[in-house]
C-alpha atoms as a PDB file:
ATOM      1  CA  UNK A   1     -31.964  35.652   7.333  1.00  0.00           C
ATOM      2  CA  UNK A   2     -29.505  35.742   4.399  1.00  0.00           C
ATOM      3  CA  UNK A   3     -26.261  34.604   6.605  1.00  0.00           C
ATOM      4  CA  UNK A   4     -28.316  31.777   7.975  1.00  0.00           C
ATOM      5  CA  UNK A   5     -29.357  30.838   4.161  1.00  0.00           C
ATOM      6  CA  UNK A   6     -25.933  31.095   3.198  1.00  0.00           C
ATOM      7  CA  UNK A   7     -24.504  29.120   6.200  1.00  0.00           C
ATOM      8  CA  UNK A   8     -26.866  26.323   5.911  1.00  0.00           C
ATOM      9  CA  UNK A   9     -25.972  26.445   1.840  1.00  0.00           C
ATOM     10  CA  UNK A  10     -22.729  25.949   2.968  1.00  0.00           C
ATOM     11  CA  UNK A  11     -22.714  23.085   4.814  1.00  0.00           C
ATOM     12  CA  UNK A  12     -25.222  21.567   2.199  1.00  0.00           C
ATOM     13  CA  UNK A  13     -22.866  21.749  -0.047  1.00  0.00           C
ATOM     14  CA  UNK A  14     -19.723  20.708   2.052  1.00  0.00           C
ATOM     15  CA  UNK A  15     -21.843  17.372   3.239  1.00  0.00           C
ATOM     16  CA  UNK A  16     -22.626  17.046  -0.932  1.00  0.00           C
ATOM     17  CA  UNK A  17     -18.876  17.083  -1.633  1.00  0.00           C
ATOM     18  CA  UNK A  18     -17.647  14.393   0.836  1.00  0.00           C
ATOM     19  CA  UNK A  19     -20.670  12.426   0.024  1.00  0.00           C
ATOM     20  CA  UNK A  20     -19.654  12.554  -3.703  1.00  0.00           C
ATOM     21  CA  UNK A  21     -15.760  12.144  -2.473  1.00  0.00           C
ATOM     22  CA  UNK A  22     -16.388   8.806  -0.923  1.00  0.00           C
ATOM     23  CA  UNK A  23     -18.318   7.598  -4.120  1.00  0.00           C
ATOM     24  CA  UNK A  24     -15.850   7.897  -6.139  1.00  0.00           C
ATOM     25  CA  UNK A  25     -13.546   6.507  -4.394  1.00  0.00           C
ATOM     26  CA  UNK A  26     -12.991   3.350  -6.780  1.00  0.00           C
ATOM     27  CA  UNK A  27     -13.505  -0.009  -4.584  1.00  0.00           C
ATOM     28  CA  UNK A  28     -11.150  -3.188  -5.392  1.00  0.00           C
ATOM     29  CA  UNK A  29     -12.138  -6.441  -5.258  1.00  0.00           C
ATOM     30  CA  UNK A  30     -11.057  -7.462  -1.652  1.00  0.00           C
ATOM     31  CA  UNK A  31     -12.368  -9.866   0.769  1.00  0.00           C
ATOM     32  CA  UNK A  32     -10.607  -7.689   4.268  1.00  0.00           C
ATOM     33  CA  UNK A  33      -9.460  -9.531   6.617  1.00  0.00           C
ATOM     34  CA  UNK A  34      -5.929 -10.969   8.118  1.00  0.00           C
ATOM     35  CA  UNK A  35      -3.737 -11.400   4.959  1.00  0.00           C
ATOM     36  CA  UNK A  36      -0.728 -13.823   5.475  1.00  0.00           C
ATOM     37  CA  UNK A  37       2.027 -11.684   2.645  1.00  0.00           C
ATOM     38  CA  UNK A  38       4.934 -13.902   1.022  1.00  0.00           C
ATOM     39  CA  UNK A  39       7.716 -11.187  -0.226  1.00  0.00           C
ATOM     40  CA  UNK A  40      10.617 -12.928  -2.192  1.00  0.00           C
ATOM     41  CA  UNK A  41      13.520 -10.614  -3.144  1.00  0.00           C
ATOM     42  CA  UNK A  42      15.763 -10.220  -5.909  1.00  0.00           C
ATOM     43  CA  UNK A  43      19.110  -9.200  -5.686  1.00  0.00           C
ATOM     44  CA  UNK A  44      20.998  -9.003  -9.006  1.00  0.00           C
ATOM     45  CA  UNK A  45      24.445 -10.668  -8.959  1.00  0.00           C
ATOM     46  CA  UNK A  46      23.223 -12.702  -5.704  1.00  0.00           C
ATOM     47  CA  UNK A  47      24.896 -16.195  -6.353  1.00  0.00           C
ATOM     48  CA  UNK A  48      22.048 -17.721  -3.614  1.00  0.00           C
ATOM     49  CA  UNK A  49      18.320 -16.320  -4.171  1.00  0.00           C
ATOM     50  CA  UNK A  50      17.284 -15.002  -0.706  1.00  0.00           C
ATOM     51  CA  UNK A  51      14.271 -16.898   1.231  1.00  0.00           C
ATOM     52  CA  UNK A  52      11.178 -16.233   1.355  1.00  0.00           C
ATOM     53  CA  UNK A  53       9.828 -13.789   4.065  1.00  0.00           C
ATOM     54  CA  UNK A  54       6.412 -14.530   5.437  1.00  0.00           C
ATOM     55  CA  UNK A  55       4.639 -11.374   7.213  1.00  0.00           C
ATOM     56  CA  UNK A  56       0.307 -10.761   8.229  1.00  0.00           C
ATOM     57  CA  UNK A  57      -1.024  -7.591   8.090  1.00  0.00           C
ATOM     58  CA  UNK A  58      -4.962  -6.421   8.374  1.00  0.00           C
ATOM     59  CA  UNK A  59      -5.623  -5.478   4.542  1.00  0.00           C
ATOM     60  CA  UNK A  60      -9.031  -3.127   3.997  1.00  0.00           C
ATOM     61  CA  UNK A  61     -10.253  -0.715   1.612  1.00  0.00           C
ATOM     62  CA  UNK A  62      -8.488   2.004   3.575  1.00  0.00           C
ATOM     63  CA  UNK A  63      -5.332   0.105   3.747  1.00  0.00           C
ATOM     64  CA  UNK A  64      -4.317  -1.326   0.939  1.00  0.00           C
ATOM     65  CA  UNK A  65      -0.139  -1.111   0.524  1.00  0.00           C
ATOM     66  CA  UNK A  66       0.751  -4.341   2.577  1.00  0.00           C
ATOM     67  CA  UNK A  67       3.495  -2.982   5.338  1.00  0.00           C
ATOM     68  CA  UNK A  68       7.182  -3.138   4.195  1.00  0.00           C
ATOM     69  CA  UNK A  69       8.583  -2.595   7.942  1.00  0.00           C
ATOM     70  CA  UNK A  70      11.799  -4.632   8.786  1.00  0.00           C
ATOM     71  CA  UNK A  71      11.442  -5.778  11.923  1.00  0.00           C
ATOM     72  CA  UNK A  72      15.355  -5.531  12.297  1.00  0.00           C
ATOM     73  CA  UNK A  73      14.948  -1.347  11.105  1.00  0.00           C
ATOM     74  CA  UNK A  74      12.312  -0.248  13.645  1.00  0.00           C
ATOM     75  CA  UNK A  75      13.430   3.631  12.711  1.00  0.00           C
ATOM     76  CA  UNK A  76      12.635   2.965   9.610  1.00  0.00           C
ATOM     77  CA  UNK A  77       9.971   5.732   8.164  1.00  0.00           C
ATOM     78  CA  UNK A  78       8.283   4.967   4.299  1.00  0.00           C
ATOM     79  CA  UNK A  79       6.212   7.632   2.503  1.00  0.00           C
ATOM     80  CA  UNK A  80       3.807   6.603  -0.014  1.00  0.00           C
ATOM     81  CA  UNK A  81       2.754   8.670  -3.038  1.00  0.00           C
ATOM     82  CA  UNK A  82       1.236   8.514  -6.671  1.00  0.00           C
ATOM     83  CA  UNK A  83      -1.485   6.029  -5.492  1.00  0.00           C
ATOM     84  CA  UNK A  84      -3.910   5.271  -7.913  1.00  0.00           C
ATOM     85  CA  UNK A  85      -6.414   2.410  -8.637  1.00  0.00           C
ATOM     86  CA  UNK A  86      -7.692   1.488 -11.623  1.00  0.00           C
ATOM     87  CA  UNK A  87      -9.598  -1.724 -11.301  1.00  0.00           C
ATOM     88  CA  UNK A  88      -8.436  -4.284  -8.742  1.00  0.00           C
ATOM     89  CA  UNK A  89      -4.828  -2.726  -9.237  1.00  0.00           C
ATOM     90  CA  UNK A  90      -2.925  -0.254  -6.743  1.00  0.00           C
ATOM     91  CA  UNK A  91      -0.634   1.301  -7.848  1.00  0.00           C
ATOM     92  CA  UNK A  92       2.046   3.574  -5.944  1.00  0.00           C
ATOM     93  CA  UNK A  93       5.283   5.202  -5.135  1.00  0.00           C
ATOM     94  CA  UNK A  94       7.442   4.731  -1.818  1.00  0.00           C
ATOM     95  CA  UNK A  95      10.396   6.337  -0.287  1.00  0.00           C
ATOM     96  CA  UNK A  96      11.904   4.531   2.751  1.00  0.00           C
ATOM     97  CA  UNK A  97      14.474   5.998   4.430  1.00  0.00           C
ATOM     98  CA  UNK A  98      16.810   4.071   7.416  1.00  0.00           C
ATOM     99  CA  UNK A  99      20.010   4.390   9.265  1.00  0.00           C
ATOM    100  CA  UNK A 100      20.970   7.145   6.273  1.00  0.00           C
ATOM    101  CA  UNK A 101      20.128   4.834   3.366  1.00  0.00           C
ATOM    102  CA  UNK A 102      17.383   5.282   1.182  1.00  0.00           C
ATOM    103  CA  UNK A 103      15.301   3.494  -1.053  1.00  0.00           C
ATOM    104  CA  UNK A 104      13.252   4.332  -3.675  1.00  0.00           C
ATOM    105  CA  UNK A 105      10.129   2.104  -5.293  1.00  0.00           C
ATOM    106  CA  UNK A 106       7.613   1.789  -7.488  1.00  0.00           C
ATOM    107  CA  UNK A 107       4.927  -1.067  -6.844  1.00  0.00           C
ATOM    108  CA  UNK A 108       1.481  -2.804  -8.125  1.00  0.00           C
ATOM    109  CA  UNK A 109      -1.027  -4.821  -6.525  1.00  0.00           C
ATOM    110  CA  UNK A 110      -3.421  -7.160  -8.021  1.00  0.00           C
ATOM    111  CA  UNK A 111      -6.113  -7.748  -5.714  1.00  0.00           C
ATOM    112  CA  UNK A 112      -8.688 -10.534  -6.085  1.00  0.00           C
ATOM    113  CA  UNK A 113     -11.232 -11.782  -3.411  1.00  0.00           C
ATOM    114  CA  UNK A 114      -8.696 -13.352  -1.538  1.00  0.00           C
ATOM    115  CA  UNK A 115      -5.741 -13.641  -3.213  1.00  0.00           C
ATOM    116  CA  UNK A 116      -3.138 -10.777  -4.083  1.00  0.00           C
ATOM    117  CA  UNK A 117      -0.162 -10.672  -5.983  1.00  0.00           C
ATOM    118  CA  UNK A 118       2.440  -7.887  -6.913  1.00  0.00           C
ATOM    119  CA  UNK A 119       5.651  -6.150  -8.057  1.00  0.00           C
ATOM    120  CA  UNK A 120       7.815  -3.842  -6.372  1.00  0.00           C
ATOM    121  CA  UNK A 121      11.121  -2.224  -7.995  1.00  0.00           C
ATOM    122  CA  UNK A 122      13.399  -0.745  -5.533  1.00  0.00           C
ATOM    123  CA  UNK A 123      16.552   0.833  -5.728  1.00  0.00           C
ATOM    124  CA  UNK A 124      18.661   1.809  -2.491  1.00  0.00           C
ATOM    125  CA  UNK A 125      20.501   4.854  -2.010  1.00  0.00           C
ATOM    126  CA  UNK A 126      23.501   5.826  -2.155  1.00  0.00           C
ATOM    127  CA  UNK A 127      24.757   2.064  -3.782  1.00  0.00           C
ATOM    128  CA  UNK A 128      22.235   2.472  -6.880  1.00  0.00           C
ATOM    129  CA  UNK A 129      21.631  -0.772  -5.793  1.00  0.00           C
ATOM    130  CA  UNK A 130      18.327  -2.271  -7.375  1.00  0.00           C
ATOM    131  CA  UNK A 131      16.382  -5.019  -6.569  1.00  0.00           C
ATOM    132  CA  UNK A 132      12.949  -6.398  -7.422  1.00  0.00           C
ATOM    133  CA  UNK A 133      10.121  -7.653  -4.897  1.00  0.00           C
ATOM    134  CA  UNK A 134       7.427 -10.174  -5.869  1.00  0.00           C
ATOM    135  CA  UNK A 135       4.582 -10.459  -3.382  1.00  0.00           C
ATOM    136  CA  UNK A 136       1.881 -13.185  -3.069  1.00  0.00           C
ATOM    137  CA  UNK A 137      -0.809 -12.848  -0.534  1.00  0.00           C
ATOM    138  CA  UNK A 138      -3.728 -14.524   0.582  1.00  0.00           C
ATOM    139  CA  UNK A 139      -6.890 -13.729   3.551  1.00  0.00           C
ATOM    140  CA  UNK A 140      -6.055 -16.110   6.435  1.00  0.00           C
ATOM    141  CA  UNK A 141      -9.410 -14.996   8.565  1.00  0.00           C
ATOM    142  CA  UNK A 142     -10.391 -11.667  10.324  1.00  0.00           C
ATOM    143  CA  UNK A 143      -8.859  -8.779  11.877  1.00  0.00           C
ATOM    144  CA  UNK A 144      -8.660  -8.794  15.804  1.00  0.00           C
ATOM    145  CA  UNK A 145     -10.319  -5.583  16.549  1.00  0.00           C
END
């Protein structure tokens, strides 16, 4: 009788804990849908600015960071860490790594309804090159499921 109290204790209090997981779990302001993302890139010393590079991506609670994938590096593999939220703001750290270069960034995104807009620092490795990222986004309709 006491193992079968103690088991159904147990899962009492393992369903409590995700319950109160997923509540705290602080919600942005987001409308999720199909985002169309506008990255522009800064290279210093660049005598031309680069153009603009256009990219959709489903953006939901559980996927926030919009995708930094190159469709010319398809090996290339990005970690994400540090991600916090604090309001309608994500912030994070990413480590990309590609044909043995790596690079290195730190990035915030303002979310609001239906609009985004961010910052990304990057630096690539082994040049110590840095550059700077500024992303716009907006919903463009919903997510083909």
């Amino acid at each position: 009788m006491f193992r079968k109290c103690l088991c159904l204790t147990t899962i009492a209090l393992v369903m409590l804990c995700s319950v109160a997981c997923q509540a705290d779990k602080p919600k942005v302001d987001i409308q999720e849908g199909l985002w169309e993302i506008t990255t522009v890139i800064k290279l210093p010393g660049m005598p031309m600015q680069m153009p603009p590079v256009k990219s959709t991506q489903c953006i939901s609670q559980d996927d926030l960071i919009p995708q930094t994938q190159q469709p010319d590096q398809p090996d290339q593999q990005c970690d994400i860490s540090n991600m916090t939220t604090t309001g309608n703001t994500v912030t994070y750290d990413m480590v990309c790594s590609s044909q043995g270069n790596t690079m290195k960034a730190n990035s915030s995104i303002t979310y609001e309804k239906n609009k985004m807009q961010g910052n990304m620092t990057a630096t690539m490795e082994p040049s110590n090159m840095t550059m700077t990222y500024t992303l716009t986004g907006k919903r463009i309709g919903d997510c083909g499921r």
